[in-house]
C-alpha atoms as a PDB file:
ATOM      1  CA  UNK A   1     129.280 131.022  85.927  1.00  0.00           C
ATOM      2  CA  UNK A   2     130.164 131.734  82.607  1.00  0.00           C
ATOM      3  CA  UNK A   3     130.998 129.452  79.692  1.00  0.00           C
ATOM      4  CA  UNK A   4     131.275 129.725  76.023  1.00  0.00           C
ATOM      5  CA  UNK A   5     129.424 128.239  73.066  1.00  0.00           C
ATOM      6  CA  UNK A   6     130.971 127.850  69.702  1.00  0.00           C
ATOM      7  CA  UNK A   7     128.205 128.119  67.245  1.00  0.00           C
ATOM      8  CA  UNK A   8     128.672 128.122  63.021  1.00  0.00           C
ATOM      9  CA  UNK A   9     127.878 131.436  61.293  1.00  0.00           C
ATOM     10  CA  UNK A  10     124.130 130.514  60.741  1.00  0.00           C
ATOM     11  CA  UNK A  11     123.036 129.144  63.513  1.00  0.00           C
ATOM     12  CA  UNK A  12     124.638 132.210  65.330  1.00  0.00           C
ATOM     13  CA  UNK A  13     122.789 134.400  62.639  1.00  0.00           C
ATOM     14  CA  UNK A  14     119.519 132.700  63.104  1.00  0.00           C
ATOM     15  CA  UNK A  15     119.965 132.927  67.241  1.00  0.00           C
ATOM     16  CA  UNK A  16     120.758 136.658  67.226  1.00  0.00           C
ATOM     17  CA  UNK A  17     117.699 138.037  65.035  1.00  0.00           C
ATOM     18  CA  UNK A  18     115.403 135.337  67.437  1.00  0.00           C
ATOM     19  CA  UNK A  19     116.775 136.657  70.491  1.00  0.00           C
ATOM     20  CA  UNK A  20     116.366 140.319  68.733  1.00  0.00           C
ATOM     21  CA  UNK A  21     112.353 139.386  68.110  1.00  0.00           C
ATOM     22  CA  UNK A  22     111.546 138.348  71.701  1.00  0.00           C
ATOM     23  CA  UNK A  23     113.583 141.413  73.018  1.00  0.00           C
ATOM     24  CA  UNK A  24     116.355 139.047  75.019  1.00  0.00           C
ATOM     25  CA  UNK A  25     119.666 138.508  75.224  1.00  0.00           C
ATOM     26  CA  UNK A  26     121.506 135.435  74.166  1.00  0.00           C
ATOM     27  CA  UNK A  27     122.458 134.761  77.121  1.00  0.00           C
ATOM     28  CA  UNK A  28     118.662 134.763  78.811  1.00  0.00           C
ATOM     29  CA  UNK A  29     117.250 132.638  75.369  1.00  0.00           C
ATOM     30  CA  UNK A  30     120.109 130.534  75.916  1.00  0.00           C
ATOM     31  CA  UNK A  31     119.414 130.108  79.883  1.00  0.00           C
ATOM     32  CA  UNK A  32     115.999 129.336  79.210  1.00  0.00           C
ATOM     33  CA  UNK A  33     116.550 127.287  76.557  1.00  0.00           C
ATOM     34  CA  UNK A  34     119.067 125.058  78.715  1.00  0.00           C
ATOM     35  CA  UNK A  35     116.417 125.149  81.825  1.00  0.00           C
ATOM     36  CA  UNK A  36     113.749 123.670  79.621  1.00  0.00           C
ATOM     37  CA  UNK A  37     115.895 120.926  77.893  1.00  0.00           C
ATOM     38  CA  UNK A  38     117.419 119.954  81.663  1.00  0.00           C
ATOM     39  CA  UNK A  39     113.507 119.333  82.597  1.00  0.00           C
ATOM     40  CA  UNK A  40     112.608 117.590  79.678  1.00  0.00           C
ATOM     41  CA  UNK A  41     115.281 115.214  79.982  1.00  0.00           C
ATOM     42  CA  UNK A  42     115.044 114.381  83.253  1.00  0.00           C
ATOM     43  CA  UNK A  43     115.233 111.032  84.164  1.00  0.00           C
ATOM     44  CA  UNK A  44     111.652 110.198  85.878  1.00  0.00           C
ATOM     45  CA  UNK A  45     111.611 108.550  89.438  1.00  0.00           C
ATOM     46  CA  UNK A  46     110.680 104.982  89.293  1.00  0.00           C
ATOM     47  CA  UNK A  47     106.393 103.880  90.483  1.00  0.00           C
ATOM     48  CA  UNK A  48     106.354 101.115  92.489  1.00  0.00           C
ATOM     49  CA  UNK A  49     104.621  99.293  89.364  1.00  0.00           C
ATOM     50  CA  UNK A  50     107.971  99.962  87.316  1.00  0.00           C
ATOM     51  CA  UNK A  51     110.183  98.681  89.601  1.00  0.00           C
ATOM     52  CA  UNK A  52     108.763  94.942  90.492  1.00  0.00           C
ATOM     53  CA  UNK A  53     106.882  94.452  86.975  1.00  0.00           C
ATOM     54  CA  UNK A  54     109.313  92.350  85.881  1.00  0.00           C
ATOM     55  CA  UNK A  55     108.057  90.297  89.258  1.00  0.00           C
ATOM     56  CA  UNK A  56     104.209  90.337  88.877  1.00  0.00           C
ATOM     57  CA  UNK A  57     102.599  87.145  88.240  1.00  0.00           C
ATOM     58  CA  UNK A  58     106.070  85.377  87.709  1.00  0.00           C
ATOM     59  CA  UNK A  59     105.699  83.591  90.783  1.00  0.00           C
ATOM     60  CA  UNK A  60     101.346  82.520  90.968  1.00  0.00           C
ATOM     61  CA  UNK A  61     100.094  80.042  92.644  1.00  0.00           C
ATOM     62  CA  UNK A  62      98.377  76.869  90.946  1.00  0.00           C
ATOM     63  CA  UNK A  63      95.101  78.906  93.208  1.00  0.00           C
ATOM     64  CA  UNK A  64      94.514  82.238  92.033  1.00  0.00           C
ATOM     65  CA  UNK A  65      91.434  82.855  94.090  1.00  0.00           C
ATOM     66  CA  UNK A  66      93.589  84.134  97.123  1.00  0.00           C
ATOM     67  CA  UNK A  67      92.950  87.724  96.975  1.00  0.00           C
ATOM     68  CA  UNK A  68      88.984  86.896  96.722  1.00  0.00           C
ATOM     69  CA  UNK A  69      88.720  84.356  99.189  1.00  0.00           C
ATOM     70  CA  UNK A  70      91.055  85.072 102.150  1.00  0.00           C
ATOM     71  CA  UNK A  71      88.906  85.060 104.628  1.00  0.00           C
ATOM     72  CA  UNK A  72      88.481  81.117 103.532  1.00  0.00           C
ATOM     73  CA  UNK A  73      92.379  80.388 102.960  1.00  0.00           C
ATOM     74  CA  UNK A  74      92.890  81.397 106.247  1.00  0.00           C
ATOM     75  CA  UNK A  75      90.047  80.037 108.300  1.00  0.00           C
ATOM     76  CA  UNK A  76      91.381  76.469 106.542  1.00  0.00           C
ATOM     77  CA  UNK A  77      95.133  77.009 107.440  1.00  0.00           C
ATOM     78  CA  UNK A  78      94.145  78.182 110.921  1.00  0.00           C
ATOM     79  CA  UNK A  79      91.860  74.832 111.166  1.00  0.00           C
ATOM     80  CA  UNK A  80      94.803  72.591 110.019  1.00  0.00           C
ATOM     81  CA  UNK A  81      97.278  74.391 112.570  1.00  0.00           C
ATOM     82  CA  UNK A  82      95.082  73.317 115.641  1.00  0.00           C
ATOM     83  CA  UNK A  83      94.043  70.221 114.431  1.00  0.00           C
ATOM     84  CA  UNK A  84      98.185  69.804 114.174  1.00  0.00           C
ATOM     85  CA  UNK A  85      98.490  71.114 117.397  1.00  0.00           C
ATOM     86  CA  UNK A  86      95.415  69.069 119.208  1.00  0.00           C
ATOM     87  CA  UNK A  87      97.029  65.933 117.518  1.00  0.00           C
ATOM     88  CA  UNK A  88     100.170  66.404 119.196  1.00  0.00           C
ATOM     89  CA  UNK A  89      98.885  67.204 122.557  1.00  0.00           C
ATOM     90  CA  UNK A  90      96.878  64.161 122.668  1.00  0.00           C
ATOM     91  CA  UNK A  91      99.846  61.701 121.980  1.00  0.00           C
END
């Protein structure tokens, strides 16, 4: 594909004599040039953390010991579900 550029008389000045010390064309400084910007500006994918930080710790419980004591929290809401349970199966 080609495409045109339209550059003031200095800046083209100042492009030509780099492009004359690195031994390339325009056209190749100009490609590269482009390549590197395009992947420098590329918008980053989104973590995991990015996306729900807005979330984290907006909804905590009044217990924040659930992470460190699980095996507890659930032994007591197991115990209250078949006390529930043995309650109604004795009416």
């Amino acid at each position: 594909m080609t495409m045109t550029v339209k550059l003031e008389a200095s800046f083209e000045q100042t492009l030509r004599a780099r492009c004359a010390e690195l031994g390339k064309t325009a056209s190749d400084f100009m490609r590269e040039a482009l390549e590197k910007y395009l992947e420098l500006t590329k918008p980053k994918t989104a973590s995991a953390f990015d996306l729900g930080k807005d979330l984290f710790g907006k909804y905590a419980s009044a217990d924040d010991s659930g992470s460190t004591n699980r095996r507890a929290h659930r032994a007591a809401a197991l115990n209250a579900k078949y006390a529930r349970l043995q309650k109604r199966s004795s009416k």
